[in-house]
PDB file of N, CA and C in Angstrom:
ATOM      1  N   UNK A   1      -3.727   0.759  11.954  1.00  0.00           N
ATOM      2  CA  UNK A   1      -2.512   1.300  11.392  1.00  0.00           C
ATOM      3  C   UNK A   1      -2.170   0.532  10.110  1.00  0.00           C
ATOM      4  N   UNK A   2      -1.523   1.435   8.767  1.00  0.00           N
ATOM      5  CA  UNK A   2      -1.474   0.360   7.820  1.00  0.00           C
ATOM      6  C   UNK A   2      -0.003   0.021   8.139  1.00  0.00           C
ATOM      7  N   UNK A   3       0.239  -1.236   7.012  1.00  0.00           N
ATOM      8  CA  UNK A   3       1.476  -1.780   7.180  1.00  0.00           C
ATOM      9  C   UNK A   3       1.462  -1.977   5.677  1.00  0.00           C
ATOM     10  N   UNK A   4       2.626  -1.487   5.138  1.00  0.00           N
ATOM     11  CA  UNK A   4       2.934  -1.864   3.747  1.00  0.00           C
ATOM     12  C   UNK A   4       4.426  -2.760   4.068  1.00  0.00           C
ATOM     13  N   UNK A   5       4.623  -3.889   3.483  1.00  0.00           N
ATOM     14  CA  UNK A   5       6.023  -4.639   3.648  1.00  0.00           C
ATOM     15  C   UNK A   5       6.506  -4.782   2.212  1.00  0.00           C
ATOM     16  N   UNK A   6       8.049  -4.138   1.797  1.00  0.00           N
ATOM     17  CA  UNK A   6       8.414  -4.131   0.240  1.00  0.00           C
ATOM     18  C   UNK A   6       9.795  -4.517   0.339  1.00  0.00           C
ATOM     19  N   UNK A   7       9.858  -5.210  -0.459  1.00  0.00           N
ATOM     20  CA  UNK A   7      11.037  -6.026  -0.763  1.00  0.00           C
ATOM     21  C   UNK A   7      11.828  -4.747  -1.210  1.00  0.00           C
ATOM     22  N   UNK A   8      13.273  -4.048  -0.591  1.00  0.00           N
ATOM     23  CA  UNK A   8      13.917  -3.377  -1.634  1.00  0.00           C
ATOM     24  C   UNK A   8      15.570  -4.192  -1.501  1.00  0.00           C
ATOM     25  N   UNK A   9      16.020  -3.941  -2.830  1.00  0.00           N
ATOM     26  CA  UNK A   9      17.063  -5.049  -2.433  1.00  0.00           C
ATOM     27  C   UNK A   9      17.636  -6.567  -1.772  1.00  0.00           C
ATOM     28  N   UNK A  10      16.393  -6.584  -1.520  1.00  0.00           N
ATOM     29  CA  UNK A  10      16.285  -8.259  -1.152  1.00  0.00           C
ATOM     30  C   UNK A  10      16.212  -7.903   0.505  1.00  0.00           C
ATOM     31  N   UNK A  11      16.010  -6.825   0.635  1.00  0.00           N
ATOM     32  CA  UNK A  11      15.556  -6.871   2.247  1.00  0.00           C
ATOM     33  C   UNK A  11      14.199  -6.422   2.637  1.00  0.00           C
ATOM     34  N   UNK A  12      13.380  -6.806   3.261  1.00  0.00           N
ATOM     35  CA  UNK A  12      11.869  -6.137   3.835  1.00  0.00           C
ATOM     36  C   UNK A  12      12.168  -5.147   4.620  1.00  0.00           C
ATOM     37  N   UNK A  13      11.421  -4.331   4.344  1.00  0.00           N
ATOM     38  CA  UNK A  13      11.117  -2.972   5.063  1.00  0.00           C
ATOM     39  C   UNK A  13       9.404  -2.923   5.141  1.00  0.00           C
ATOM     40  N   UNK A  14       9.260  -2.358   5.934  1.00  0.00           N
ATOM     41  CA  UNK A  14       7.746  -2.019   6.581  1.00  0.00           C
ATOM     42  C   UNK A  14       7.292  -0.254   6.575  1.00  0.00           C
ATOM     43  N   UNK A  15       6.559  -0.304   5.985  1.00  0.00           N
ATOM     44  CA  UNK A  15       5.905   0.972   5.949  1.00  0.00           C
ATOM     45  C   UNK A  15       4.763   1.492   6.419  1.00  0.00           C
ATOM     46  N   UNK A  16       4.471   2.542   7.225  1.00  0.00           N
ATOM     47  CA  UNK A  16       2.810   2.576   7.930  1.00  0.00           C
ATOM     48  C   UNK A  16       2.165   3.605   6.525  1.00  0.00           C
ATOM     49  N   UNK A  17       2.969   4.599   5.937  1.00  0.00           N
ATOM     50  CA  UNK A  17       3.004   5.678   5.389  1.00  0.00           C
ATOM     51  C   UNK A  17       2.580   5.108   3.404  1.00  0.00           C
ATOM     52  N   UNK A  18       1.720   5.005   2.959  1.00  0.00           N
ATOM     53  CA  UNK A  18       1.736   4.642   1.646  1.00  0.00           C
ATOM     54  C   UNK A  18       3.061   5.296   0.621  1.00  0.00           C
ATOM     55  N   UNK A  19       3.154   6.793   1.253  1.00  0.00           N
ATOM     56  CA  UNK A  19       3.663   7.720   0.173  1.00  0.00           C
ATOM     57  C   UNK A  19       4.819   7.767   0.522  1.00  0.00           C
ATOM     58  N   UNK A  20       5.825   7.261   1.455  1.00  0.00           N
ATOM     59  CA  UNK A  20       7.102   6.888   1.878  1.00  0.00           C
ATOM     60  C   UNK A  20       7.377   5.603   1.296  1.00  0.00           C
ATOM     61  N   UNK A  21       6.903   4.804   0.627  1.00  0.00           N
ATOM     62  CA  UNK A  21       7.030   3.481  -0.311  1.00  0.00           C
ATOM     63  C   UNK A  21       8.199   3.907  -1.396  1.00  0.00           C
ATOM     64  N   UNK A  22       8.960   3.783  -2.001  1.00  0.00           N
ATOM     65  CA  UNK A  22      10.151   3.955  -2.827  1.00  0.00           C
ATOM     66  C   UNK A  22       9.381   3.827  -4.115  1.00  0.00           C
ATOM     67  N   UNK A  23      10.060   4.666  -5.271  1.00  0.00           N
ATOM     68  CA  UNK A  23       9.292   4.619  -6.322  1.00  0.00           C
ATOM     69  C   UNK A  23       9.734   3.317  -7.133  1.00  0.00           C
ATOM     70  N   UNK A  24      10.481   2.676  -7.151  1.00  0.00           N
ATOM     71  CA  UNK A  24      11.362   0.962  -7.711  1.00  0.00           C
ATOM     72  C   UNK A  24      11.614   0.199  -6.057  1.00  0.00           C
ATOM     73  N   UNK A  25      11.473  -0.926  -6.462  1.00  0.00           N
ATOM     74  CA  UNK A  25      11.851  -1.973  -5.502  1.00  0.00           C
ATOM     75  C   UNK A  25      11.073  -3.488  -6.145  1.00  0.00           C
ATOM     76  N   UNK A  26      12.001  -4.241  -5.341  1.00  0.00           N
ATOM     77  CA  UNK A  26      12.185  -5.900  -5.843  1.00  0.00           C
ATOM     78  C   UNK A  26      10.114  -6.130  -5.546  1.00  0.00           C
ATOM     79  N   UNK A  27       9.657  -6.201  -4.729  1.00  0.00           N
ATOM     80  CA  UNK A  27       8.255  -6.733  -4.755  1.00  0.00           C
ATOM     81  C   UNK A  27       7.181  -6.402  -3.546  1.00  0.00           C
ATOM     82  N   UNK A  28       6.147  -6.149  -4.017  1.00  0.00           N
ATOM     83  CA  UNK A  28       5.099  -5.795  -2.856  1.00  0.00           C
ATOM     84  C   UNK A  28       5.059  -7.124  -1.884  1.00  0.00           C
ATOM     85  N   UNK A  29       5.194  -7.385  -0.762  1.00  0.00           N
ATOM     86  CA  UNK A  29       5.153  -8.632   0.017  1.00  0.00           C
ATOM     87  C   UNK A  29       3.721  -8.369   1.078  1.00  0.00           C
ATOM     88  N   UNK A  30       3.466  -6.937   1.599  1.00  0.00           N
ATOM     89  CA  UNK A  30       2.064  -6.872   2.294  1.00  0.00           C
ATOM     90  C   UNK A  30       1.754  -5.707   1.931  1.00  0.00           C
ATOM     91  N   UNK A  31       0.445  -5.651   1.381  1.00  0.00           N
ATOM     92  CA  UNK A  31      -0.600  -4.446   1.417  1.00  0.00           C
ATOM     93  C   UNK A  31      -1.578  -4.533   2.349  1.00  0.00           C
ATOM     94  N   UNK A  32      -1.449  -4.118   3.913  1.00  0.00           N
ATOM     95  CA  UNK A  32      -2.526  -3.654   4.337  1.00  0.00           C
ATOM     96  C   UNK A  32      -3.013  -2.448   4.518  1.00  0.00           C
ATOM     97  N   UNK A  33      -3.371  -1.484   3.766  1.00  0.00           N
ATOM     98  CA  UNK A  33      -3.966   0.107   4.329  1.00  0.00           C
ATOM     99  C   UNK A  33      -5.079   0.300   5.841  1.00  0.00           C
ATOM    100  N   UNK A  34      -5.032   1.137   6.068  1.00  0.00           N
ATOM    101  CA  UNK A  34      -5.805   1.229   7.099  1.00  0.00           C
ATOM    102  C   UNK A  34      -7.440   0.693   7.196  1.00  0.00           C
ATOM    103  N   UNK A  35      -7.673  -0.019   7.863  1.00  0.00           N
ATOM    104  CA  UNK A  35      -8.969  -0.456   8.249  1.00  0.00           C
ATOM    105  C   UNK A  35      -9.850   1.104   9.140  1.00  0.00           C
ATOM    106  N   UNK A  36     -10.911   1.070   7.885  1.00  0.00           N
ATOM    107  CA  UNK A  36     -12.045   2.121   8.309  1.00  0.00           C
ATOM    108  C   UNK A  36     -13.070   1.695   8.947  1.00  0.00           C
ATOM    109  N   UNK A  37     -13.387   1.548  10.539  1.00  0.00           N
ATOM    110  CA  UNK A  37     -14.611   1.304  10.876  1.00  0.00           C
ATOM    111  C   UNK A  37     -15.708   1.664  10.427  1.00  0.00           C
ATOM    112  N   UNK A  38     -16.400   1.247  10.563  1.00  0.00           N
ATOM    113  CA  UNK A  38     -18.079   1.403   9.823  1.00  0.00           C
ATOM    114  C   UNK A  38     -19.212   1.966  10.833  1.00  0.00           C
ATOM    115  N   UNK A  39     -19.828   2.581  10.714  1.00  0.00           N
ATOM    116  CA  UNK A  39     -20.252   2.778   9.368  1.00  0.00           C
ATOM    117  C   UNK A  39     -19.009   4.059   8.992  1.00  0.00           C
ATOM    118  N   UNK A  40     -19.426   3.751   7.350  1.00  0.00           N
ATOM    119  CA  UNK A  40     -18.471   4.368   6.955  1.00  0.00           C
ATOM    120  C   UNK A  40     -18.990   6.039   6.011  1.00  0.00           C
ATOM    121  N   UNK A  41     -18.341   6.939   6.370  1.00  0.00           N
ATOM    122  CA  UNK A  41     -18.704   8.364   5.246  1.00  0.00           C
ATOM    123  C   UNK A  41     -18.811   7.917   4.145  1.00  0.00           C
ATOM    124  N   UNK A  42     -19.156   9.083   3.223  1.00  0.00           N
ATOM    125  CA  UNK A  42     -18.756   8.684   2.168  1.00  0.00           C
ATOM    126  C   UNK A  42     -17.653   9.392   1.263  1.00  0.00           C
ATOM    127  N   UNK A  43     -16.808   9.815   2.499  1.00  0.00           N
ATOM    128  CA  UNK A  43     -15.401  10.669   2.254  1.00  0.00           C
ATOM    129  C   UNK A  43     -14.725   9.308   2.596  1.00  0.00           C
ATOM    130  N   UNK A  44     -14.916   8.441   3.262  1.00  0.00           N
ATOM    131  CA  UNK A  44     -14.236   6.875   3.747  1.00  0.00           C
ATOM    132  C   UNK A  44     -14.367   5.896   2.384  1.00  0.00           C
ATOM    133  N   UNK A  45     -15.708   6.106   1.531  1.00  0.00           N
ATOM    134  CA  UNK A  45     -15.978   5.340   0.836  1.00  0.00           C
ATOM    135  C   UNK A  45     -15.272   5.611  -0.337  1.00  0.00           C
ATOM    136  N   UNK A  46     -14.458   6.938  -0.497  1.00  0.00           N
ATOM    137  CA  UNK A  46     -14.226   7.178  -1.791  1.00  0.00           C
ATOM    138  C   UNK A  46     -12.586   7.032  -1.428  1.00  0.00           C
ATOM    139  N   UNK A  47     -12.083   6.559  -0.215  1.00  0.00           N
ATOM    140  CA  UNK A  47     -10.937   6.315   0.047  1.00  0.00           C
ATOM    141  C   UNK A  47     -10.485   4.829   0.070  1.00  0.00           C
ATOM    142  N   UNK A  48     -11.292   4.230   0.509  1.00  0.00           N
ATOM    143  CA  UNK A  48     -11.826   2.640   0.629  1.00  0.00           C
ATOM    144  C   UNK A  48     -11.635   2.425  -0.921  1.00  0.00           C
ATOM    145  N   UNK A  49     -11.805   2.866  -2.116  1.00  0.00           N
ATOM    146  CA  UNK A  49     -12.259   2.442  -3.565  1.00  0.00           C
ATOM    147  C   UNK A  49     -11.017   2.698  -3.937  1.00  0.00           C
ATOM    148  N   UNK A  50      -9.769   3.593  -3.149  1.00  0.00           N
ATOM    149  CA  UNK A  50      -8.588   3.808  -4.090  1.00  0.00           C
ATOM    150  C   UNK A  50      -7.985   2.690  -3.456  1.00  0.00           C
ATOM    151  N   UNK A  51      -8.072   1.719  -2.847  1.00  0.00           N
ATOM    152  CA  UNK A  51      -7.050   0.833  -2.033  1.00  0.00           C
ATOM    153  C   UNK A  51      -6.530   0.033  -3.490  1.00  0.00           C
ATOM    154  N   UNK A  52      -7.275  -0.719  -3.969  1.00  0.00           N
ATOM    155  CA  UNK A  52      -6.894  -1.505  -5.399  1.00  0.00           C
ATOM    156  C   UNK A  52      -6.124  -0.730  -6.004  1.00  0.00           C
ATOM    157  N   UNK A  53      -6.462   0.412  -6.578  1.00  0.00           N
ATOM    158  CA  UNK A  53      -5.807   1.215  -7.647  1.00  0.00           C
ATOM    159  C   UNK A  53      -4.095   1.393  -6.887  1.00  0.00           C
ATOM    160  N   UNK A  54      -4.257   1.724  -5.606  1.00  0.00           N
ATOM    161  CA  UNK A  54      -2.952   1.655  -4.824  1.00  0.00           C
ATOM    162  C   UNK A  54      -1.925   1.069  -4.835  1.00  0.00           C
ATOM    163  N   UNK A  55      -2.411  -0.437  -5.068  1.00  0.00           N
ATOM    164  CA  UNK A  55      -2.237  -1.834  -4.799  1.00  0.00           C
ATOM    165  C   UNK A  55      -1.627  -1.795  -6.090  1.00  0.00           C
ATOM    166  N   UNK A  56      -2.560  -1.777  -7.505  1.00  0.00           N
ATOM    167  CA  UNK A  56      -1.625  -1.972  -9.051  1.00  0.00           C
ATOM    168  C   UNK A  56      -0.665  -1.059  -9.346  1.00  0.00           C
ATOM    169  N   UNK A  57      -0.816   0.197  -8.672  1.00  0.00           N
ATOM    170  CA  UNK A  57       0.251   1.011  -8.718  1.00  0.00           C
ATOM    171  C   UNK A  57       1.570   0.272  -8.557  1.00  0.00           C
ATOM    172  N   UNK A  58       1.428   0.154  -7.516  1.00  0.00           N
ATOM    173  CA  UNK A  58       2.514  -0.627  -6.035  1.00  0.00           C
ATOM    174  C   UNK A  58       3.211  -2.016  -7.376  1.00  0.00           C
ATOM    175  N   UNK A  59       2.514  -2.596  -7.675  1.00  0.00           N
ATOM    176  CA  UNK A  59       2.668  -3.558  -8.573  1.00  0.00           C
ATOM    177  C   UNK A  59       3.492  -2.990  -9.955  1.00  0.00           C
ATOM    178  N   UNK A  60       3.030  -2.051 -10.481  1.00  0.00           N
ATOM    179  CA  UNK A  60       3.674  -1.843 -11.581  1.00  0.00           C
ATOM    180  C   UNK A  60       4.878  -1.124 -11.505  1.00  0.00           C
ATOM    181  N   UNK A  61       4.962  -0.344 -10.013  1.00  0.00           N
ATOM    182  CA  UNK A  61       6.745   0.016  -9.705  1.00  0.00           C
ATOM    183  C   UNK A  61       7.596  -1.327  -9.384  1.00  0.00           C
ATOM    184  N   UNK A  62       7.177  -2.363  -9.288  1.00  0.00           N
ATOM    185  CA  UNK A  62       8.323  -3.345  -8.779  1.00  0.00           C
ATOM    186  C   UNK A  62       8.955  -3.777 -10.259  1.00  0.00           C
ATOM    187  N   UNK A  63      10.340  -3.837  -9.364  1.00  0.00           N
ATOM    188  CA  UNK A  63      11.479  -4.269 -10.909  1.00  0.00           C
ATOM    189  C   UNK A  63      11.218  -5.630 -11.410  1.00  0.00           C
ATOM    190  N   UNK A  64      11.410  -5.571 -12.481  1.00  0.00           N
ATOM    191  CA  UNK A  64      11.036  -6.966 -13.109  1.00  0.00           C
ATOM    192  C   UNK A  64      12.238  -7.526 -13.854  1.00  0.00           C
TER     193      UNK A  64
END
């Protein structure tokens, strides 16, 4: 199960859902996405490769 944890307002909230994440908030505190057992498709592999891009997303909505 993933767990996203985001600072909004100075409080943590936990998210399983990537796309329920708020589009502004104070700071990414955990990115874990879901762990894909292996072996893996390569419909897994091309999901596995967006985790980073996810991740700087996630990064460039937090308020600064």
């Amino acid at each position: 199960m993933a767990e996203y944890v985001i600072m909004v307002n100075g409080k943590l909230n936990t998210y399983e859902n990537y796309e329920d994440i708020p589009k502004r908030f104070d700071h990414v505190i955990k990115f874990l996405p879901d762990v894909i057992p292996e072996p893996h498709t390569e419909e897994e592999h091309k999901e596995i490769e967006t985790y980073n891009d996810k991740l700087q997303e996630l990064m460039k909505r937090e308020l600064k």
